[in-house]
Protein backbone atom coordinates (compact mmCIF):
# COMPACT_ATOMS: atom_id res chain seq x y z
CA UNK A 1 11.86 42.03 2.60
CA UNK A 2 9.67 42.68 -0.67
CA UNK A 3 5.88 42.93 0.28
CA UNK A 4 2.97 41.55 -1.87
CA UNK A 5 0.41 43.67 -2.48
CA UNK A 6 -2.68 41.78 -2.78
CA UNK A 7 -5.95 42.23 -4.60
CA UNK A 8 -8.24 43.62 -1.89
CA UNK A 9 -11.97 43.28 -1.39
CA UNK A 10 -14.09 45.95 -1.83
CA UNK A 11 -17.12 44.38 -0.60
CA UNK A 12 -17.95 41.88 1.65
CA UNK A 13 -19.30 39.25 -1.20
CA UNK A 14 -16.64 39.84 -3.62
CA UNK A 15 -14.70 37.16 -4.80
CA UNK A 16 -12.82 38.47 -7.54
CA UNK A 17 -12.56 41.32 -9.22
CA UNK A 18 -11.08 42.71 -12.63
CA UNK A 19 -7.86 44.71 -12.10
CA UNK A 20 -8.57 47.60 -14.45
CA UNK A 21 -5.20 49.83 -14.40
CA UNK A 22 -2.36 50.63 -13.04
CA UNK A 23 -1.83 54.12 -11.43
CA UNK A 24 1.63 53.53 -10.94
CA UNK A 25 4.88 52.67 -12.64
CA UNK A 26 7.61 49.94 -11.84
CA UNK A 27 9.87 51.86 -10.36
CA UNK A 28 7.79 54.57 -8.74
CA UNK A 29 7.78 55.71 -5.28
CA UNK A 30 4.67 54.54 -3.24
CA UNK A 31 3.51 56.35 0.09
CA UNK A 32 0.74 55.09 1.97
CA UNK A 33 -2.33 56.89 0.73
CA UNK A 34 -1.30 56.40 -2.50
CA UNK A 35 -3.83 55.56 -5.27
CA UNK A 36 -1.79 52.93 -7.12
CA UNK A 37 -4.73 51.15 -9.39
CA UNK A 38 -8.09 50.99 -10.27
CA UNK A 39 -10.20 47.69 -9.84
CA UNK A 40 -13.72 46.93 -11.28
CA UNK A 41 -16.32 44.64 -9.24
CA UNK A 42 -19.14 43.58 -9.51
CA UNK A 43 -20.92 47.05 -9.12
CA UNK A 44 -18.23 49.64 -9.87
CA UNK A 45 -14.96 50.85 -11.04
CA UNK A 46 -12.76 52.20 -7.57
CA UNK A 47 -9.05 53.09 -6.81
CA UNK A 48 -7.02 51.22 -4.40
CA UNK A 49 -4.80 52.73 -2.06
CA UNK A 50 -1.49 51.99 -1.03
CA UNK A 51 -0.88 50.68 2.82
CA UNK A 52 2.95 50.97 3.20
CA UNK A 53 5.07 52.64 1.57
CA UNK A 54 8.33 52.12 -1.17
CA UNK A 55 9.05 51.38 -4.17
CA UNK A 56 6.83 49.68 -6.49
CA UNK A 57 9.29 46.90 -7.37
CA UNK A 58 7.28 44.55 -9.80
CA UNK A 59 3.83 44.11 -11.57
CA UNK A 60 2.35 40.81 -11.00
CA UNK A 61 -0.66 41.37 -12.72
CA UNK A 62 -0.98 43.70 -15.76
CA UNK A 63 -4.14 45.64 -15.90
CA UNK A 64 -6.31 44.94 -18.24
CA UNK A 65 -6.60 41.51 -16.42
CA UNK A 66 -10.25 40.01 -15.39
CA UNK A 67 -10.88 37.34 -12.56
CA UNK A 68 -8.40 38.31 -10.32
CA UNK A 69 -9.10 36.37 -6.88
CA UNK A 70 -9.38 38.26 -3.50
CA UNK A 71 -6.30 37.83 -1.60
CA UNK A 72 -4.24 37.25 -4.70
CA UNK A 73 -0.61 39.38 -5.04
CA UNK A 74 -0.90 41.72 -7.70
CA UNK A 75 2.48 43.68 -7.49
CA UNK A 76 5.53 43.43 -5.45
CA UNK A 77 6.65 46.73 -3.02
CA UNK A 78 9.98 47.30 -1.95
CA UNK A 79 11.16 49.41 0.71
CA UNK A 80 13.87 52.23 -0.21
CA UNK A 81 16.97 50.16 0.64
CA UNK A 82 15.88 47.22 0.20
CA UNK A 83 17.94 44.32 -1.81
CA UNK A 84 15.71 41.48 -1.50
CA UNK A 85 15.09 39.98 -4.77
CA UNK A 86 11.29 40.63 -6.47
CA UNK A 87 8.45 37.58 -6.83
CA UNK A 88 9.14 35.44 -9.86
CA UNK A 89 6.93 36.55 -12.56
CA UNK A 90 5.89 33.06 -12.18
CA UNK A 91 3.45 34.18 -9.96
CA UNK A 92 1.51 35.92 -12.33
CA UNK A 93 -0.24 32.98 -13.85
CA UNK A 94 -1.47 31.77 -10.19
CA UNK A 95 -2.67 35.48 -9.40
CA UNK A 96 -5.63 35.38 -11.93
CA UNK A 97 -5.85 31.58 -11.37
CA UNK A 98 -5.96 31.13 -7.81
CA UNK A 99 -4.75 32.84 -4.53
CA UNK A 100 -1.12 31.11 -2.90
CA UNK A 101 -1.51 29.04 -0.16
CA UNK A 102 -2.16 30.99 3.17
CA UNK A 103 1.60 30.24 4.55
CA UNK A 104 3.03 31.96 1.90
CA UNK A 105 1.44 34.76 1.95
CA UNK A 106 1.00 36.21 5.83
CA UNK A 107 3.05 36.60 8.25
CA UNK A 108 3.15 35.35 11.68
CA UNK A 109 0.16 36.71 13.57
CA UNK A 110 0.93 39.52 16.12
CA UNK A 111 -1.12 42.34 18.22
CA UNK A 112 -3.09 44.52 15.66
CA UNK A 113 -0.06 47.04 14.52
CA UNK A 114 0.38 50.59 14.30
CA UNK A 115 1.42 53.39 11.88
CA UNK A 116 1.88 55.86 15.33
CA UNK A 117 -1.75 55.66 16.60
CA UNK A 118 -3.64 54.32 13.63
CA UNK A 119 -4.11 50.60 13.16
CA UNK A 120 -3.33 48.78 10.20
CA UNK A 121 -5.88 47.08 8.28
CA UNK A 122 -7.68 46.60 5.13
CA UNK A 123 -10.53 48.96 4.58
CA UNK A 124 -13.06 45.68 4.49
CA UNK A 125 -11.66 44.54 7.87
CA UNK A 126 -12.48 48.22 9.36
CA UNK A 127 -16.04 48.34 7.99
CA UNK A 128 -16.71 45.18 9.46
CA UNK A 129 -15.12 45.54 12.36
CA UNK A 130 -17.61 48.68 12.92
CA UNK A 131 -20.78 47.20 12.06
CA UNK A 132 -19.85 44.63 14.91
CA UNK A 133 -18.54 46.84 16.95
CA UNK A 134 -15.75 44.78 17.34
CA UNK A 135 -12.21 46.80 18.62
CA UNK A 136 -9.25 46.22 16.38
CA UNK A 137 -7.37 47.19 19.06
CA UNK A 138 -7.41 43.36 20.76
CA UNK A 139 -7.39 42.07 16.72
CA UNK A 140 -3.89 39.72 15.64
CA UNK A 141 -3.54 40.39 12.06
CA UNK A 142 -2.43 37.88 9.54
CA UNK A 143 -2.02 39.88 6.31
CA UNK A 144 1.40 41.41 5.23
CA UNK A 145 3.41 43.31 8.14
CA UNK A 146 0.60 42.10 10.45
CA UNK A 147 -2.23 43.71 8.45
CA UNK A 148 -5.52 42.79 9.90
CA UNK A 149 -7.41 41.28 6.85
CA UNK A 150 -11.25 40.72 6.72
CA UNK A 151 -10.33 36.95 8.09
CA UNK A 152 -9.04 37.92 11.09
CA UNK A 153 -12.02 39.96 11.66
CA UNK A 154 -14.28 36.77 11.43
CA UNK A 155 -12.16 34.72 13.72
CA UNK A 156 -12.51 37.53 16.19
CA UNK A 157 -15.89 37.22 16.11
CA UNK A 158 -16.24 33.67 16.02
CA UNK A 159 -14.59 33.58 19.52
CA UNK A 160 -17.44 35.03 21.49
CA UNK A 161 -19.70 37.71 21.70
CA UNK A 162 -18.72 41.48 20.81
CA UNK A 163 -19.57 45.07 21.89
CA UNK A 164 -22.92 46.00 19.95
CA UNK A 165 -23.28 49.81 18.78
CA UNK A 166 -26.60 51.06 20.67
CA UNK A 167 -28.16 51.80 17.22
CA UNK A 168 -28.49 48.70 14.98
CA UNK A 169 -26.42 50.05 11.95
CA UNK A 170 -27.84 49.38 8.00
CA UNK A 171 -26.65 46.37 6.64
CA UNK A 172 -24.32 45.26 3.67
CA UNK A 173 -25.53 42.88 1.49
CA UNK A 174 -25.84 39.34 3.39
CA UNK A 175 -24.90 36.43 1.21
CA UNK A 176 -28.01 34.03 1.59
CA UNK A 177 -27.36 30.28 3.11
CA UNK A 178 -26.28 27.95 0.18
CA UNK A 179 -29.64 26.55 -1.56
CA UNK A 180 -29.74 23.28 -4.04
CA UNK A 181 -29.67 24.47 -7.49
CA UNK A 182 -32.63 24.34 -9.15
CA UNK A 183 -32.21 22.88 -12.61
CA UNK A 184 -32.00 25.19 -15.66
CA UNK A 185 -34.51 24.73 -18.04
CA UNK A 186 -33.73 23.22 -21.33
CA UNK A 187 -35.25 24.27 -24.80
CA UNK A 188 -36.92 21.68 -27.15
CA UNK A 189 -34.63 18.58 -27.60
CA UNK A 190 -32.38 18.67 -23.94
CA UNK A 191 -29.74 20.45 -25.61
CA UNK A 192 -28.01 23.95 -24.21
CA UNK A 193 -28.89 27.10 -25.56
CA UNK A 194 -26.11 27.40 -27.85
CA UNK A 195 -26.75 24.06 -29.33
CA UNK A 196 -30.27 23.79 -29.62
CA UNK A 197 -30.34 27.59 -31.53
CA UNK A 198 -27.40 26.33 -33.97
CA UNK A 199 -29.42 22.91 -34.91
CA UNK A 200 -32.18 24.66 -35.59
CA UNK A 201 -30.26 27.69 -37.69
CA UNK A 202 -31.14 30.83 -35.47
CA UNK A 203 -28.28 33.64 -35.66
CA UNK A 204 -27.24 34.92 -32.71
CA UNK A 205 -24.35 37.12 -31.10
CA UNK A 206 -22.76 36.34 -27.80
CA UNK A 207 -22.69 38.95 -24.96
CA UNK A 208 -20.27 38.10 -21.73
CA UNK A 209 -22.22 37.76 -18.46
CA UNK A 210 -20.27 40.88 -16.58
CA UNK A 211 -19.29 40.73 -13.05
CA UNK A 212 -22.64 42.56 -11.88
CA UNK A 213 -24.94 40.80 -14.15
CA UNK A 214 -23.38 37.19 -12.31
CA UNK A 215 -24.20 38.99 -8.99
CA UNK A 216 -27.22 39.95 -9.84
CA UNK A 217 -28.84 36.92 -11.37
CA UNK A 218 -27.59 34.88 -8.36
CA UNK A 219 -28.71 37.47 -5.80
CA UNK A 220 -32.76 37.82 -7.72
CA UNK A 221 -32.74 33.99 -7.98
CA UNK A 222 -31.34 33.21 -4.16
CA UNK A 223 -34.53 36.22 -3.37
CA UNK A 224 -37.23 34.15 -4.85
CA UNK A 225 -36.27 30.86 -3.92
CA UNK A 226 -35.51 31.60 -0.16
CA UNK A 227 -37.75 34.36 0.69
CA UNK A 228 -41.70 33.74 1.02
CA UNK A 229 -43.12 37.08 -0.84
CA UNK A 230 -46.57 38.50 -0.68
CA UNK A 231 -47.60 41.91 -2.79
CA UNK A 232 -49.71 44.69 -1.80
CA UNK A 233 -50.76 47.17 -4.39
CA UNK A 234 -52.65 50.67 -3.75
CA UNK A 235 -53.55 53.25 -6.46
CA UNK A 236 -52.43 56.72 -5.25
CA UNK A 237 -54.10 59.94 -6.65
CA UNK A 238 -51.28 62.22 -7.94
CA UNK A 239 -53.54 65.42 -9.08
CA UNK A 240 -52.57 67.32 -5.25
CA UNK A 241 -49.11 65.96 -5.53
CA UNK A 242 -49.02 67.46 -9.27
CA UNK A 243 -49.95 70.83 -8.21
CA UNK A 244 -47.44 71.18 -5.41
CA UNK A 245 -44.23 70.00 -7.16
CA UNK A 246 -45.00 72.65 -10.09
CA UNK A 247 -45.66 75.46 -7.39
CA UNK A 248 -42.41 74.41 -5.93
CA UNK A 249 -40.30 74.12 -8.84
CA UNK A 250 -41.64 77.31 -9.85
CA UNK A 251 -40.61 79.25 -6.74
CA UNK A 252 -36.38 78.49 -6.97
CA UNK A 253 -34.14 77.46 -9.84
CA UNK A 254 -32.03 75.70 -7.00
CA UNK A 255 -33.66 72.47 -7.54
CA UNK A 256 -36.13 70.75 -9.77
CA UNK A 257 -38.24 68.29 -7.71
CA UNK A 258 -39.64 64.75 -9.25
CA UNK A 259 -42.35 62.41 -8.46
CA UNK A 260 -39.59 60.29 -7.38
CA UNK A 261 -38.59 62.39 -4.57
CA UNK A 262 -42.16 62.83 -3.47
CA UNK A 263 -42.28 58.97 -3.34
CA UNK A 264 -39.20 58.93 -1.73
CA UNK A 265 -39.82 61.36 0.87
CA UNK A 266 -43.36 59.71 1.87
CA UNK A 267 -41.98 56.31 1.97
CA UNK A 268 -39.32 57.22 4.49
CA UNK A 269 -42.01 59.09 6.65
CA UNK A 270 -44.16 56.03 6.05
CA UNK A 271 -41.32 53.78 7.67
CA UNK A 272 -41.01 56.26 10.54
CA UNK A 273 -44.40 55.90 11.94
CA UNK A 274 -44.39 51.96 10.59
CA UNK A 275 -41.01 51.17 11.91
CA UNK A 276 -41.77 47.26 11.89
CA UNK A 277 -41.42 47.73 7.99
CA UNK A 278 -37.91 48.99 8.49
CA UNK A 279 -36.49 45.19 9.14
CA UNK A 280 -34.46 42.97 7.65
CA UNK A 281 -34.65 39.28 8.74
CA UNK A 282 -31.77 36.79 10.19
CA UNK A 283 -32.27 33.32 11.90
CA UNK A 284 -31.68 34.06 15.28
CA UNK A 285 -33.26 37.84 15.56
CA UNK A 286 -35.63 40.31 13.37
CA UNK A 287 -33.32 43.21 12.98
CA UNK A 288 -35.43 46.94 13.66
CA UNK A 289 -33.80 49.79 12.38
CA UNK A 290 -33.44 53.22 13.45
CA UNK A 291 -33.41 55.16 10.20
CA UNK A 292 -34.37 54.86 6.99
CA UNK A 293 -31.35 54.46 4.62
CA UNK A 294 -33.31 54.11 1.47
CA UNK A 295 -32.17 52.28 -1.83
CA UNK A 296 -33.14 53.58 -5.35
CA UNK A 297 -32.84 51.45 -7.85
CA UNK A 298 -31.20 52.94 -10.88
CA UNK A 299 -30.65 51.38 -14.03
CA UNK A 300 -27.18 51.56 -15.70
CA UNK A 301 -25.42 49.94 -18.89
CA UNK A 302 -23.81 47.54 -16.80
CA UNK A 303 -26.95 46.51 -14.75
CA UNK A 304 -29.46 47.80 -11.98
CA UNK A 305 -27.60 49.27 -8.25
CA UNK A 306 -29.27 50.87 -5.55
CA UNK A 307 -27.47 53.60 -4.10
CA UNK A 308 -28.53 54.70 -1.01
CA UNK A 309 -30.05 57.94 0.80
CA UNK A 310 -28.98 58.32 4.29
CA UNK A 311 -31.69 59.07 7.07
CA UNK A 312 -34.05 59.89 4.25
CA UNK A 313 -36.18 60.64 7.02
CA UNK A 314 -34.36 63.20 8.37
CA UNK A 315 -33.94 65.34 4.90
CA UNK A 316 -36.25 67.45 2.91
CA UNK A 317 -37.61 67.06 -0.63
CA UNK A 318 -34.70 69.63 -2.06
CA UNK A 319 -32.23 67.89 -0.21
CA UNK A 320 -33.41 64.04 -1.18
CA UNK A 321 -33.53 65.69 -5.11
CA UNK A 322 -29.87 67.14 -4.80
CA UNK A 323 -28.63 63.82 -3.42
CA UNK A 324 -30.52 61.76 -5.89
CA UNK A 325 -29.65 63.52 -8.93
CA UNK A 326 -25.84 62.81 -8.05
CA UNK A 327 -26.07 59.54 -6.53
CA UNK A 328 -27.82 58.46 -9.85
CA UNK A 329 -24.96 60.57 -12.52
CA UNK A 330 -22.41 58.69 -10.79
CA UNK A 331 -24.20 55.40 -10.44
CA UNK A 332 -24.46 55.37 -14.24
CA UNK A 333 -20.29 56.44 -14.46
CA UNK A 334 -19.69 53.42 -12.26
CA UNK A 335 -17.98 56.24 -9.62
CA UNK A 336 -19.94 55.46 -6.07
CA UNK A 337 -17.78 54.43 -3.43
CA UNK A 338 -18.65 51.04 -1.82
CA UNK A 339 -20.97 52.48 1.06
CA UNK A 340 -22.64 54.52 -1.49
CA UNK A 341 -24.81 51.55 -2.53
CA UNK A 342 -23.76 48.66 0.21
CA UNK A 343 -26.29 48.23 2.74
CA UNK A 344 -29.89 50.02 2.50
CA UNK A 345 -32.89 48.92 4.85
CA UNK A 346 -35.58 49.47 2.04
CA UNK A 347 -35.84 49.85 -1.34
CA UNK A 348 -38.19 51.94 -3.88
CA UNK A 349 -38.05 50.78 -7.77
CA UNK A 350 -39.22 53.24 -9.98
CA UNK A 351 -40.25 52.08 -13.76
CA UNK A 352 -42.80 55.09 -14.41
CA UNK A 353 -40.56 56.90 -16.84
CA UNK A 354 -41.20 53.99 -19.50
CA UNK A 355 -44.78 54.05 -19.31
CA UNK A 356 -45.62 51.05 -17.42
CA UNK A 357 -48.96 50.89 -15.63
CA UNK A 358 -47.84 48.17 -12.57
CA UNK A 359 -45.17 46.09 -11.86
CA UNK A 360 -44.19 43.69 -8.78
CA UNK A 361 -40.65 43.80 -7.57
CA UNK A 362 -38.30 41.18 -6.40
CA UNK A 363 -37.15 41.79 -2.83
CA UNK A 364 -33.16 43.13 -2.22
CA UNK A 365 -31.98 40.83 0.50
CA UNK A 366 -31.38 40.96 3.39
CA UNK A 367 -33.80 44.18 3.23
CA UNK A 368 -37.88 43.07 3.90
CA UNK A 369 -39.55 45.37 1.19
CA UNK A 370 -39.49 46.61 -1.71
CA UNK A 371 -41.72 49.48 -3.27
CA UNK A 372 -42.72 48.94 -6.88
CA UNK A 373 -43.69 52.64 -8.52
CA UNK A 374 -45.55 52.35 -11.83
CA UNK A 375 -46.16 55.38 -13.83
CA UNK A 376 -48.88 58.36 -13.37
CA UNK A 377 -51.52 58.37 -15.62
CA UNK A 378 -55.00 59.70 -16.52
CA UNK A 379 -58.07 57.15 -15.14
CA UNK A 380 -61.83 56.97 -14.67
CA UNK A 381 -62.52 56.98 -11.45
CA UNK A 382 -65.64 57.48 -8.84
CA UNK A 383 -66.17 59.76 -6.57
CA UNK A 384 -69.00 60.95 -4.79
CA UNK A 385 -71.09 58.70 -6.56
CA UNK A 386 -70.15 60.51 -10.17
CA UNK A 387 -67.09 59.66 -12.90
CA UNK A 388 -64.27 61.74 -12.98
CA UNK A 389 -60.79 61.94 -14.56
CA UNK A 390 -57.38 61.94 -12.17
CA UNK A 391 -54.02 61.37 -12.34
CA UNK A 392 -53.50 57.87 -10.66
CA UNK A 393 -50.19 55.59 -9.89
CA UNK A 394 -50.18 52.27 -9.04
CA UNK A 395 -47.75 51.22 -6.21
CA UNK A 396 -46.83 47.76 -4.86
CA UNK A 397 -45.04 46.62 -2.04
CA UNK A 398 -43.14 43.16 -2.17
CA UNK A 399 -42.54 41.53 1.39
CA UNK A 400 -40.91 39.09 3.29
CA UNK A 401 -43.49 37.24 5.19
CA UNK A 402 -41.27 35.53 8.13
CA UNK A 403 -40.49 39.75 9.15
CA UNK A 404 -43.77 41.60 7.90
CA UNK A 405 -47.37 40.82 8.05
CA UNK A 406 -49.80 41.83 5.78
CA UNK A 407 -51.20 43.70 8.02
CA UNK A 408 -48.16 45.57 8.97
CA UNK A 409 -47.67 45.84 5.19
CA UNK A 410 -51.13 47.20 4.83
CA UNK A 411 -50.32 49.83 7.53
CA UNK A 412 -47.64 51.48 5.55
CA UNK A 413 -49.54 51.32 2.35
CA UNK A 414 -51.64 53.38 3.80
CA UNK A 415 -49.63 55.95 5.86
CA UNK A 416 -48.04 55.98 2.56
CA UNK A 417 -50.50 56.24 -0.09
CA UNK A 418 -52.35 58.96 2.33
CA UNK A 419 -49.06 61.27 2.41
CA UNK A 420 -49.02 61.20 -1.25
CA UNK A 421 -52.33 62.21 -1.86
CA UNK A 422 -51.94 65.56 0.93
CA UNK A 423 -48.62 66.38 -0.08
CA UNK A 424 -48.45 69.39 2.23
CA UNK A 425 -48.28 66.92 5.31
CA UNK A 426 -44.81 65.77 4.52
CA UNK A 427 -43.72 69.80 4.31
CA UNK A 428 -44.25 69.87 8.32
């Protein structure tokens, strides 16, 4: 019988998506592994890959299309030899409006199934499955030929407790508990926006809200309504820092180091002898973990995403620049992969490139901190009783109070600012 291919979720808050191409014909031959279309969310453009294989019998949804809901068919596969008759086109309308109901769209639930020794399932439903530590082995899967789909994951779960990996692993993003809405407000008059600026004769040019910008004002506004921060700033001396990086960059052409990796460098060391700034908060348990997966934020046409460095802790300044620089050209081409930028246990924002003397962050749940990097500049300052000129950058640290103290926070100011100003310390 004809299987429906349906719109997949590529992260574990999306809700829709916007289907941007097809990589395949009507008509063609699909194998599994197959890239057979490209779909945008909220934070980048990614192919989808085919799960069975045969012919691609009908388009459902043309690309092009936005708003396409998780769990929606998009196309119609056919298996060579197959005679079974295509979904009505019908169903194109109700893929971009709303997903079918659930009984026509699974089949019966069975033991997880097998392509020879590999189980079926969508790639959402694996990642999940391994950050629970949950075997899909034991798993019934509802989607199409049995497929184990990211619900069948959280019924699994929701039957009692699971295996636990022995190291806590970095989290995706957590979608905070459902909050009242606080109420917008209104310009002069208690009209909207729109109305107020054309009864009062202001020109203006509309802009769509994008996918990302939607997920991110949601995200900053559920961060300052639910999370109690606190902000602790330190002025770091950059004139030592200065004079390694140039003796440095002068020694290779392999790499060309930036204050940014400096700062990212000591602020993963910081975390490493701070470790109860490496948390992330949930209601039952103050999560502590292992390594330091840092986010960067990064600032792109579409919005601001935070791809990630792995065990920054673990990797030198040439190898945190290397990874950087291309975690950052494809962050602005919209080409990381999902676990590029899901996830993260702390985050550094860096605004000194534009010149701006301090700044206070807003915290990336479900992470605790966030490091606020203004830029270097020249100051008066005192020392040894007498003025003098040096290079100075102000840094603050946004934190969630229910998982850090300040005086926990005020520890890895410290460790950090201290790193920063000997350099040579985080070269051993």
């Amino acid at each position: 019988m004809p299987i429906d291919i349906l719109m997949p979720a590529l992260s574990p808050t999306m809700t829709e998506g916007n289907l941007a191409k097809w990589l395949k014909n009507e008509g063609d031959a699909v194998k599994a592994g197959d890239a057979i279309c490209e779909i945008e969310t909220d934070k980048a453009t990614m192919e989808v890959e085919a799960v069975d294989e045969g012919i691609l019998e009908k388009i459902l949804v043309p690309g092009g299309s936005q708003g396409v809901k998780v769990n929606a068919p998009i196309a119609v596969l056919r298996a060579e030899g197959d005679t079974s008759k295509a979904a009505p086109k019908a169903l194109m309308a109700s893929a971009v409006a709303a997903p079918p109901p659930l009984s026509s769209q699974v089949a019966a639930a069975a033991p997880a199934p097998r392509t020879g020794s590999r189980i079926i399932a969508s790639p959402l439903a694996k990642r999940l499955a391994a950050q629970a530590g949950l075997d899909l082995a034991g798993v019934a899967g509802s989607g199409p030929r049995g497929r184990i789909v990211k619900h069948d994951v959280a019924e699994a779960l929701a039957k009692g407790p699971v295996a636990r990996p022995a190291v806590a692993p970095a989290l995706a993003p957590v979608v905070a508990a459902p909050v009242a809405a606080a109420p917008t407000p209104k310009p002069a008059g208690g009209d909207d926006a729109r109305a107020w600026s054309d009864k009062v004769g202001l020109k203006y040019r509309l802009q769509a809200n994008s996918g990302m910008r939607k997920v991110i004002a949601r995200r900053l506004t559920e961060a300052k309504q639910t999370i109690p921060h606190f902000y602790l700033s330190v002025d770091v001396a950059l004139d030592a820092l200065l004079k390694v990086r140039t003796e440095l960059n002068g020694k290779s052409d392999g790499y060309k180091l930036s204050v940014n990796d400096f700062v990212i460098r000591a602020a993963a060391l910081a975390l490493k002898k701070v470790p109860a700034a490496n948390a992330c908060w949930t209601d039952e348990n103050i999560l502590l973990f292992d390594q330091v997966d840092m986010s960067v934020a990064v600032a792109t046409p579409a919005g601001l995403i935070t791809p990630i460095i792995k065990a920054a802790e673990a990797k030198g300044l040439a190898a945190i620049s290397s990874e950087m620089k291309d975690l950052a050209a494809r962050a602005r081409d919209g080409k990381l992969k999902p676990e590029e930028f899901q996830g993260g246990t702390f985050t550094i924002s860096n605004l000194g490139m534009f010149g701006i003397s301090e700044f206070s962050a807003i915290i990336n749940p479900p992470q605790a901190c966030i490091l606020a990097v203004a830029a270097g500049e020249q100051r008066p300052v005192v020392r040894d009783g007498a003025l003098a000129i040096a290079t100075m950058m102000t840094c603050t640290l946004s934190v969630d109070h229910r998982v850090v103290d300040g005086a926990v926070g005020a520890q890895f100011m410290s460790v950090f600012k201290k790193l920063l100003e000997d350099p040579l310390t985080m070269l051993l």
